[in-house]
N, C-alpha and C. Protein backbone atom coordinates (compact mmCIF):
# COMPACT_ATOMS: atom_id res chain seq x y z
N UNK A 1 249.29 -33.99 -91.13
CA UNK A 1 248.42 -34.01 -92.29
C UNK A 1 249.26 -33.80 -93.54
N UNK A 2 249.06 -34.86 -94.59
CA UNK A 2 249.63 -34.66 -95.71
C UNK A 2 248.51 -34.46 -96.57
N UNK A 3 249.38 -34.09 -98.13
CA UNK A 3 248.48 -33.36 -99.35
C UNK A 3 247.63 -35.06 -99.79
N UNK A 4 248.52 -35.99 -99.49
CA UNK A 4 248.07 -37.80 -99.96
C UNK A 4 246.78 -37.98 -99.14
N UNK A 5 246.63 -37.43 -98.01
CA UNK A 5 246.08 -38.04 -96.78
C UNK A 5 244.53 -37.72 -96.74
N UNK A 6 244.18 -36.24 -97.79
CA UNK A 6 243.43 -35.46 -97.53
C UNK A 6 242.24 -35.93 -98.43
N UNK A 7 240.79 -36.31 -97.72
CA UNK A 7 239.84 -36.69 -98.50
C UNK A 7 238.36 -36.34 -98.29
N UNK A 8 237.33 -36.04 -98.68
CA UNK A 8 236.36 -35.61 -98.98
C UNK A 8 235.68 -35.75 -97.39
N UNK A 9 234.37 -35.39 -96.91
CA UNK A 9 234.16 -35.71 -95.78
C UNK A 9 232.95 -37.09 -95.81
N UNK A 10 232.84 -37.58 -94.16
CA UNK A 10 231.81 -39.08 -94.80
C UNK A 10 230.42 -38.32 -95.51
N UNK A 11 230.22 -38.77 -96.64
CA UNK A 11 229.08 -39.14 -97.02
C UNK A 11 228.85 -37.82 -97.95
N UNK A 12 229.61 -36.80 -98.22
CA UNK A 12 230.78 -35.73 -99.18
C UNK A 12 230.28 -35.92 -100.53
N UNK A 13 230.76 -37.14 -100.50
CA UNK A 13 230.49 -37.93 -102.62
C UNK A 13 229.74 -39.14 -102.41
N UNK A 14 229.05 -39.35 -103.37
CA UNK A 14 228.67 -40.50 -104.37
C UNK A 14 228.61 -41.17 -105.17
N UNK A 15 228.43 -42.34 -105.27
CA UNK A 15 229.20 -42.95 -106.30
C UNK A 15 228.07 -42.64 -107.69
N UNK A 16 228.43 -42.55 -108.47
CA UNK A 16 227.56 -42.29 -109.56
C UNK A 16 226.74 -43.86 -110.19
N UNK A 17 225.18 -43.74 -110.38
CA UNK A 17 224.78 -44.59 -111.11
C UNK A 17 224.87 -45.46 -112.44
N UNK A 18 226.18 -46.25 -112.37
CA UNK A 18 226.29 -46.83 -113.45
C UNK A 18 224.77 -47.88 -114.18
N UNK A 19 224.34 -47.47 -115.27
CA UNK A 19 222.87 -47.66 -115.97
C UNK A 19 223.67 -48.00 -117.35
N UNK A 20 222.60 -49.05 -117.50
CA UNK A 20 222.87 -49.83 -118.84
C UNK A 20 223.94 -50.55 -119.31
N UNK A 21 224.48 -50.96 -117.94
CA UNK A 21 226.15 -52.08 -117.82
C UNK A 21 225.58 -53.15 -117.38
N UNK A 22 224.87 -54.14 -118.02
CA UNK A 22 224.66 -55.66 -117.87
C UNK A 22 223.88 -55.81 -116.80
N UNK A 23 222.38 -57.00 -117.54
CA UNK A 23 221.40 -57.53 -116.09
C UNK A 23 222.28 -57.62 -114.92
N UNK A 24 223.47 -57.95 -115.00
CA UNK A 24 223.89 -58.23 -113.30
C UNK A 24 223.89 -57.19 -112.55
N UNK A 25 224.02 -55.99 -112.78
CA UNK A 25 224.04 -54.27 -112.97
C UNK A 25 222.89 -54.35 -111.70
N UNK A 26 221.84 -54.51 -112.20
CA UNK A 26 220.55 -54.67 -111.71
C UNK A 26 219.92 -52.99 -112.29
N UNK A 27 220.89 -52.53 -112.81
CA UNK A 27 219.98 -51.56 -113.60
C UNK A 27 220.69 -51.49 -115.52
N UNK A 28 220.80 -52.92 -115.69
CA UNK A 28 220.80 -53.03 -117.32
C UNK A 28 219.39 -52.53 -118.01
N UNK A 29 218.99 -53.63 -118.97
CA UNK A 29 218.04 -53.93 -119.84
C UNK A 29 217.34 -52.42 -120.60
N UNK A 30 216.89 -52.10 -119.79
CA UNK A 30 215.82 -50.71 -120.10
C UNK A 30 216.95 -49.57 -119.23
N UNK A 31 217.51 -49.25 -118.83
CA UNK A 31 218.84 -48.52 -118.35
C UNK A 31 217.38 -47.46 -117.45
N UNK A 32 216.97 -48.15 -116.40
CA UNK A 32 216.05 -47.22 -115.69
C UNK A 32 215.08 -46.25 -116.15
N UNK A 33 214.69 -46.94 -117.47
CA UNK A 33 213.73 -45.50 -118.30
C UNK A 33 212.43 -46.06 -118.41
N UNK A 34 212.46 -47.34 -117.97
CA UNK A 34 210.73 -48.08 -117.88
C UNK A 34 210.97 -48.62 -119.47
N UNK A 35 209.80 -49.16 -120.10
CA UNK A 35 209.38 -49.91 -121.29
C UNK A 35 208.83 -48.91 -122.55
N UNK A 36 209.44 -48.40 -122.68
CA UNK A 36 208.29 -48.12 -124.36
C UNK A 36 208.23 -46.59 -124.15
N UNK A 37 207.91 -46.36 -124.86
CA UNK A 37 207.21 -44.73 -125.00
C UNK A 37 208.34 -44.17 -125.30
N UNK A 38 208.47 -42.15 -125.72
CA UNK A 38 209.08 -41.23 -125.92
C UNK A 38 209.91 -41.23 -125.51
N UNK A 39 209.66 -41.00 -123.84
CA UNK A 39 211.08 -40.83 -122.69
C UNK A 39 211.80 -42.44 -122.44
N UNK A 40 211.72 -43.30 -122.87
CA UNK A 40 212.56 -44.59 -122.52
C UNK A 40 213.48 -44.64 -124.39
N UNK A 41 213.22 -43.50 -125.31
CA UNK A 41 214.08 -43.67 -126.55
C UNK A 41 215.37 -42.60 -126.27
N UNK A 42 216.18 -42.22 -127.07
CA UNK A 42 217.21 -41.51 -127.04
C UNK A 42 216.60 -40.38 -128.18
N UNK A 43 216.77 -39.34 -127.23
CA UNK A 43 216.98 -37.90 -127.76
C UNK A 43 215.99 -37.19 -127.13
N UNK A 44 214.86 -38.16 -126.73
CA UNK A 44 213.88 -37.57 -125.99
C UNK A 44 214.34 -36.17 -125.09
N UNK A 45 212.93 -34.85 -125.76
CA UNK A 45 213.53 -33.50 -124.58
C UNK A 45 212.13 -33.28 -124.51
N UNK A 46 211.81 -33.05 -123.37
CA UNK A 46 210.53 -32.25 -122.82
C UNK A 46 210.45 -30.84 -123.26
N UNK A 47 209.21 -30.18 -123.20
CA UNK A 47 208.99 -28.59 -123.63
C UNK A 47 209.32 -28.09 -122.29
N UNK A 48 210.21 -26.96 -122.14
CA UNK A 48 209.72 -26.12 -121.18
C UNK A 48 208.61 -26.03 -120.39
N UNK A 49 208.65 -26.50 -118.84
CA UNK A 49 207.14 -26.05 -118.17
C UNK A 49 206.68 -27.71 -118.31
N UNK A 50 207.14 -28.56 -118.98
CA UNK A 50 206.30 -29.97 -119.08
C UNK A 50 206.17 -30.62 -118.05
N UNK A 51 204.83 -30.69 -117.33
CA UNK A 51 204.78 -31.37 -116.41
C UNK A 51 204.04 -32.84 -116.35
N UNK A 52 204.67 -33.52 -117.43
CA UNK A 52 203.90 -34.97 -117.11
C UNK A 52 202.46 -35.35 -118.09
N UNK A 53 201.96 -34.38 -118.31
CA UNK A 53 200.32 -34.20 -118.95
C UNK A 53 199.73 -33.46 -118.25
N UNK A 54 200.34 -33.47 -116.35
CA UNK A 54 199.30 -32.50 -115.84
C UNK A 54 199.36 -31.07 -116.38
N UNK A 55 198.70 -30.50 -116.03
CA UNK A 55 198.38 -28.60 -116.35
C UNK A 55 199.17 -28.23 -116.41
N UNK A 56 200.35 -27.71 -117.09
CA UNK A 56 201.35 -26.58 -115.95
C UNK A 56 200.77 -25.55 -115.46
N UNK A 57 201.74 -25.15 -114.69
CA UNK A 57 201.55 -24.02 -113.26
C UNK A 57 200.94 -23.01 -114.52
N UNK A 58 202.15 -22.67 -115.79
CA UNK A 58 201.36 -21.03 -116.60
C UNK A 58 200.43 -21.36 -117.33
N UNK A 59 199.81 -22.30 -117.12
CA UNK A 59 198.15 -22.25 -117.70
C UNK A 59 197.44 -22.41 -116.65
N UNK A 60 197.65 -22.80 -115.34
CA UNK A 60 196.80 -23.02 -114.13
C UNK A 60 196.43 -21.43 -113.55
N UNK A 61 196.99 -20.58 -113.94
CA UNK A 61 197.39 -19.19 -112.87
C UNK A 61 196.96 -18.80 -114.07
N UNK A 62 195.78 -17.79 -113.56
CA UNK A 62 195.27 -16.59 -114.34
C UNK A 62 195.93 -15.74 -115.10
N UNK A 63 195.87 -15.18 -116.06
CA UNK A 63 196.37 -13.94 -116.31
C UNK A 63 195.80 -12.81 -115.75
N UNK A 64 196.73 -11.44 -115.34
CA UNK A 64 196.35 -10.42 -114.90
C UNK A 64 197.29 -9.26 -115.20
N UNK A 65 196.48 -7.81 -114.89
CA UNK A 65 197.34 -7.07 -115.15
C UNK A 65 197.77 -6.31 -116.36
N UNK A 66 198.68 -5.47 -116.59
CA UNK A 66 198.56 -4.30 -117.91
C UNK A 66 199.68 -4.00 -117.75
N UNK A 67 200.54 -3.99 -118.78
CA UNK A 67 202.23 -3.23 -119.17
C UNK A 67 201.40 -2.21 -120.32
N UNK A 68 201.89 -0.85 -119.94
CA UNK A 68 201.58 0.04 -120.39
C UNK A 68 202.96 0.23 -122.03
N UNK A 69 202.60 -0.08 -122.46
CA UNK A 69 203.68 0.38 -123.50
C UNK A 69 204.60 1.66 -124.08
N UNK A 70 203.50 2.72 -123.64
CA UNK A 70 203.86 3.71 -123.87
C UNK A 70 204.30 4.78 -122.11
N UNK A 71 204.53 4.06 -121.41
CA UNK A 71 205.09 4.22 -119.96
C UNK A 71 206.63 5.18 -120.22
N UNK A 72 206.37 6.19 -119.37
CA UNK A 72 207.49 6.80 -119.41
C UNK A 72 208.23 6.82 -117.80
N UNK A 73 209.29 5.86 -117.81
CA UNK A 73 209.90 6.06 -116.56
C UNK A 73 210.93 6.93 -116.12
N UNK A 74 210.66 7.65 -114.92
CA UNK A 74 211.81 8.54 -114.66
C UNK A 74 212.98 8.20 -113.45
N UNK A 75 213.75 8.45 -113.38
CA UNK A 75 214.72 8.56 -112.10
C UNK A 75 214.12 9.91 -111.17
N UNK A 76 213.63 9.33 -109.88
CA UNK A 76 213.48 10.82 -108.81
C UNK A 76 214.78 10.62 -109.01
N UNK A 77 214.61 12.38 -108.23
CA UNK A 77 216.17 13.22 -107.74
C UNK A 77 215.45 14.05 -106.92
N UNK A 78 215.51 14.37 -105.48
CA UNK A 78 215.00 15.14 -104.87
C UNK A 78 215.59 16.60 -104.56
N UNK A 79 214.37 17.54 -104.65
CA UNK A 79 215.40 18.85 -104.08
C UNK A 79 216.49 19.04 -102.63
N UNK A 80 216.24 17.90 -102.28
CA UNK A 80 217.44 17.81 -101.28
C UNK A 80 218.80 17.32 -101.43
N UNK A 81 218.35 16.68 -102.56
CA UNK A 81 219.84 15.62 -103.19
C UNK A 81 220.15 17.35 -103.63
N UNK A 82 219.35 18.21 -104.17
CA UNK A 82 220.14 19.20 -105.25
C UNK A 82 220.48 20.23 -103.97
N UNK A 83 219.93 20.34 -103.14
CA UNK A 83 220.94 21.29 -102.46
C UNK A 83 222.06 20.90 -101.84
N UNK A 84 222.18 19.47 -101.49
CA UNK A 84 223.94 19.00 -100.93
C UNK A 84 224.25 19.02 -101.79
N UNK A 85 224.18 18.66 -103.39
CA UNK A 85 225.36 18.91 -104.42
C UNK A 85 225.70 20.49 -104.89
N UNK A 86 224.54 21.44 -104.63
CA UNK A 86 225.47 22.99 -104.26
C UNK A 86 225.95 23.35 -103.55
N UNK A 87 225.71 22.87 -102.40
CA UNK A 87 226.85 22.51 -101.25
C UNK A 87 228.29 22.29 -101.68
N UNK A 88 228.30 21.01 -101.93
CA UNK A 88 229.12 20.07 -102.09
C UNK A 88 230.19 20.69 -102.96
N UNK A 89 229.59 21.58 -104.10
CA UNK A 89 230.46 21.36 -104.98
C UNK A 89 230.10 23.09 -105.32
N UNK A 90 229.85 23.76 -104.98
CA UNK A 90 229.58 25.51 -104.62
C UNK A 90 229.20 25.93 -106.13
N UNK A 91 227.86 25.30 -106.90
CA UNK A 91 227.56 25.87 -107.98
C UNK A 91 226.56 26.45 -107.92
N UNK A 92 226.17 26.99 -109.41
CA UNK A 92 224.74 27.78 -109.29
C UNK A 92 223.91 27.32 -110.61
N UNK A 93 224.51 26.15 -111.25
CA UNK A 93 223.86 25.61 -112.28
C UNK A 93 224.06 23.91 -112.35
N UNK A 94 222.91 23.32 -112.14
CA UNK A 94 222.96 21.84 -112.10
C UNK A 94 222.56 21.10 -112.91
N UNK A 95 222.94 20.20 -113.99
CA UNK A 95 222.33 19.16 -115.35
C UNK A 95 222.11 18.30 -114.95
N UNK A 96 221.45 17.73 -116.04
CA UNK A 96 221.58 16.11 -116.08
C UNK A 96 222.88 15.72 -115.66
N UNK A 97 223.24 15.98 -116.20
CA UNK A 97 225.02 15.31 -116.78
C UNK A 97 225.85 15.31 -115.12
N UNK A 98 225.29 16.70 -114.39
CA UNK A 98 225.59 16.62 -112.96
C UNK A 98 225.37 16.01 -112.06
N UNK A 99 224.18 15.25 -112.39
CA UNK A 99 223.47 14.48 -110.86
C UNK A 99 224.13 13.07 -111.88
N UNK A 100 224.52 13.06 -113.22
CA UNK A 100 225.01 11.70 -113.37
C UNK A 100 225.78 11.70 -112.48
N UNK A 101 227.09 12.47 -112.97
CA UNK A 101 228.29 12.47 -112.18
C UNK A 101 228.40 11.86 -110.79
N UNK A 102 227.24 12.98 -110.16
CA UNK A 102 227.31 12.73 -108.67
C UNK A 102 226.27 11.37 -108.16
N UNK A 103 226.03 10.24 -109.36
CA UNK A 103 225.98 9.08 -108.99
C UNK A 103 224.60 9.20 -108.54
N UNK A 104 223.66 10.18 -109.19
CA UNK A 104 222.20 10.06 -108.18
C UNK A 104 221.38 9.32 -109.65
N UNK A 105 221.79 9.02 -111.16
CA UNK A 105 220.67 8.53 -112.19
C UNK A 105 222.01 7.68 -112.99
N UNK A 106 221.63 7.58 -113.50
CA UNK A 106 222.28 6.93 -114.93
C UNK A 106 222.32 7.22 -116.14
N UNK A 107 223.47 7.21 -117.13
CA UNK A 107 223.29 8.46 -118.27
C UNK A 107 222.56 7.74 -119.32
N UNK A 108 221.45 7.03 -119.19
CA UNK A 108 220.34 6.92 -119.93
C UNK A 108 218.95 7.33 -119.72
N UNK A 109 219.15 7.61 -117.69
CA UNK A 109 217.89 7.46 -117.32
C UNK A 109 217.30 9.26 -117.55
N UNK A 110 215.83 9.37 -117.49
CA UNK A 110 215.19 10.58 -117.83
C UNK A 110 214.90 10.47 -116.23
N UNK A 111 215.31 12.05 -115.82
CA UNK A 111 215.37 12.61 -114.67
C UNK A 111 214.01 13.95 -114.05
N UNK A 112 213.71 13.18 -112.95
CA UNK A 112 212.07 14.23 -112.77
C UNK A 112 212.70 14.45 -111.04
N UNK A 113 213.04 15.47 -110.55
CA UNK A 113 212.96 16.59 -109.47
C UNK A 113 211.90 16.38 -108.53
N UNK A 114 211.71 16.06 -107.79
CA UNK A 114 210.76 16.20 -106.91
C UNK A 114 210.82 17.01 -105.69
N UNK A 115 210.09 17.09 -105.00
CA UNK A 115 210.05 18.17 -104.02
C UNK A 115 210.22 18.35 -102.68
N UNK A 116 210.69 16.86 -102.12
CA UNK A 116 211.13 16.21 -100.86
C UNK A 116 212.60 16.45 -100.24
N UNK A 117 212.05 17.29 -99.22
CA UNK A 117 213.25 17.99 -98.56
C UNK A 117 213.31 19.51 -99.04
N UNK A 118 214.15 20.35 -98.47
CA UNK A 118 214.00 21.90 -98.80
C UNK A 118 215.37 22.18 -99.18
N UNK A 119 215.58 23.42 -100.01
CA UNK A 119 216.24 24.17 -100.61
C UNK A 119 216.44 25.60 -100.25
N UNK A 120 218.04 25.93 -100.08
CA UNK A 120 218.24 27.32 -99.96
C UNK A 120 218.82 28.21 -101.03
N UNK A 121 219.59 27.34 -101.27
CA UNK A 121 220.69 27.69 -102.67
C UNK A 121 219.64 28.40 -103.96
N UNK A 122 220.04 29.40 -104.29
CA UNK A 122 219.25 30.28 -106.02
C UNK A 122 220.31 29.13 -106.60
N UNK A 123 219.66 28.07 -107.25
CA UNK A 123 220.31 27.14 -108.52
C UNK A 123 219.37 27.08 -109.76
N UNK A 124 220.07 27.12 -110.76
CA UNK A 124 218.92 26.46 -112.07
C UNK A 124 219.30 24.79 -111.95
N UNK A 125 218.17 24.66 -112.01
CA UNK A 125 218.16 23.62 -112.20
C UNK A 125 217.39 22.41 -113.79
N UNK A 126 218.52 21.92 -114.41
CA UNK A 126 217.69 21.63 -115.84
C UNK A 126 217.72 19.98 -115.66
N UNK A 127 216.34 19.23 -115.93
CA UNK A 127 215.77 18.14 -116.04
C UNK A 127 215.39 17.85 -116.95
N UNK A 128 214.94 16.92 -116.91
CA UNK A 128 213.94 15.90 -118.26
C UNK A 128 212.03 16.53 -117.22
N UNK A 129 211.73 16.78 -116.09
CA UNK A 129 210.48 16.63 -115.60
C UNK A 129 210.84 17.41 -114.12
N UNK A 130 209.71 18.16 -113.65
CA UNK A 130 209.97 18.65 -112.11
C UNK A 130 208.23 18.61 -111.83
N UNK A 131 208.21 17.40 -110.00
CA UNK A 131 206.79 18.61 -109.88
C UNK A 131 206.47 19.58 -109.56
N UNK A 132 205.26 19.61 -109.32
CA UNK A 132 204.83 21.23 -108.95
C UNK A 132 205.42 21.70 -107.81
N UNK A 133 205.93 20.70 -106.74
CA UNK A 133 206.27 21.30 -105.40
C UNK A 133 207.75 21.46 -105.60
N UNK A 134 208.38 20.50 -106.35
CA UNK A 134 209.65 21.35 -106.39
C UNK A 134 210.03 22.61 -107.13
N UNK A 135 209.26 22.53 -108.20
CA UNK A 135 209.63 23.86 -108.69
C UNK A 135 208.94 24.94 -108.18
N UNK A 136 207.88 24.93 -107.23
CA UNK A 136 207.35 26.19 -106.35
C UNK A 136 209.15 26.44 -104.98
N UNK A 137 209.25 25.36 -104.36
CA UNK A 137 210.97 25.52 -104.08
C UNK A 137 211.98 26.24 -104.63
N UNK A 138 212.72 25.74 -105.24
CA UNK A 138 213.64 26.24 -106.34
C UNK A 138 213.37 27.38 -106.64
N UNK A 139 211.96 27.80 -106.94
CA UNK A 139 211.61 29.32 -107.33
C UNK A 139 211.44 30.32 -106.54
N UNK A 140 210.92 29.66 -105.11
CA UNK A 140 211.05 30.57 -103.51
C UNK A 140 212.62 30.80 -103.37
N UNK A 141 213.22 29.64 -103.25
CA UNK A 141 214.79 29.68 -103.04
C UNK A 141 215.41 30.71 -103.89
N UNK A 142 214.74 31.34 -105.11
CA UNK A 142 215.53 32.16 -105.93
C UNK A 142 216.18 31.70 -107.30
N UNK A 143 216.21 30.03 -107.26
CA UNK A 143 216.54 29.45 -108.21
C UNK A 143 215.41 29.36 -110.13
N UNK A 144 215.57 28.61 -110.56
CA UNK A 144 215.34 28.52 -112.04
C UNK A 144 215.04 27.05 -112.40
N UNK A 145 214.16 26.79 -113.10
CA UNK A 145 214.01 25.34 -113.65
C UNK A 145 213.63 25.53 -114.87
N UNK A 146 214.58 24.44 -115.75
CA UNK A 146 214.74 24.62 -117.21
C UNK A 146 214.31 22.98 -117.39
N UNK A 147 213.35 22.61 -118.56
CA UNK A 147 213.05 21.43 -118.68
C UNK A 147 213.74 21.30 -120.40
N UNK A 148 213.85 19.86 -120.25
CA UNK A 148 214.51 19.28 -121.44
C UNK A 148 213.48 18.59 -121.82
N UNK A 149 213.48 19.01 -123.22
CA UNK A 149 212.40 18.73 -124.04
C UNK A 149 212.89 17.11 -124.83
């Protein structure tokens, strides 16, 4: 096998439609765009979604549904994520800035505690949000929850 020798596999490529190279062509005259109208001129562009005249699909399909605007989303972090990182790392005070670190939110996201899984460690723990069951935890455990206002 040479680098000369080496070529596409059968049926790989195609030859491209040469349009609007002479009646003998058999696709001269009108270069395959039909007679007359918008789309047989040059420059012709369809709208987005144009389907022909029929309906499009986003006027056929209902609207539904509600985006709340004033939606506040949080990152969970569970009290179990927070007791392997006092584990992990033998503290007694955990931030935001900590569970960034340890890769559980993102340093934009607003962080809410939840209460899934159990806790031994006395930690404070400071958030953007905690529920009720984790911070009844944390507070059996001996620990502290400080919210960020």
């Amino acid at each position: 096998m040479k680098l000369e020798n080496l070529t596409p596999a059968k049926g790989a490529t195609k030859k491209s439609k040469r349009i609007g190279r002479g009646e003998g062509s058999g696709k001269g005259g009108t270069a395959t765009r039909g007679t007359k109208g918008a789309q047989a001129r040059a420059g012709y562009e369809h709208k987005i979604g144009f389907e022909g005249g029929q309906m499009p699909i986003q006027r056929r399909l209902p609207k539904f549904g509600f985006k709340n605007p004033t939606r506040v989303e949080y990152k969970a972090v569970n009290v179990a994520a927070i007791q392997a990182l006092a584990e992990a790392y033998s503290v007694s005070e955990i931030s935001n800035e900590d569970l960034i670190r340890a890769g559980l939110a993102s340093k934009n996201d607003l962080i809410k505690v939840l209460g899934n899984g159990d806790i031994t460690s006395a930690v404070t723990v400071t958030a953007n949000a905690f529920s009720k069951s984790a911070v009844s935890k944390i507070e059996a455990a001996g620990g502290k929850t400080i919210v960020i206002e």
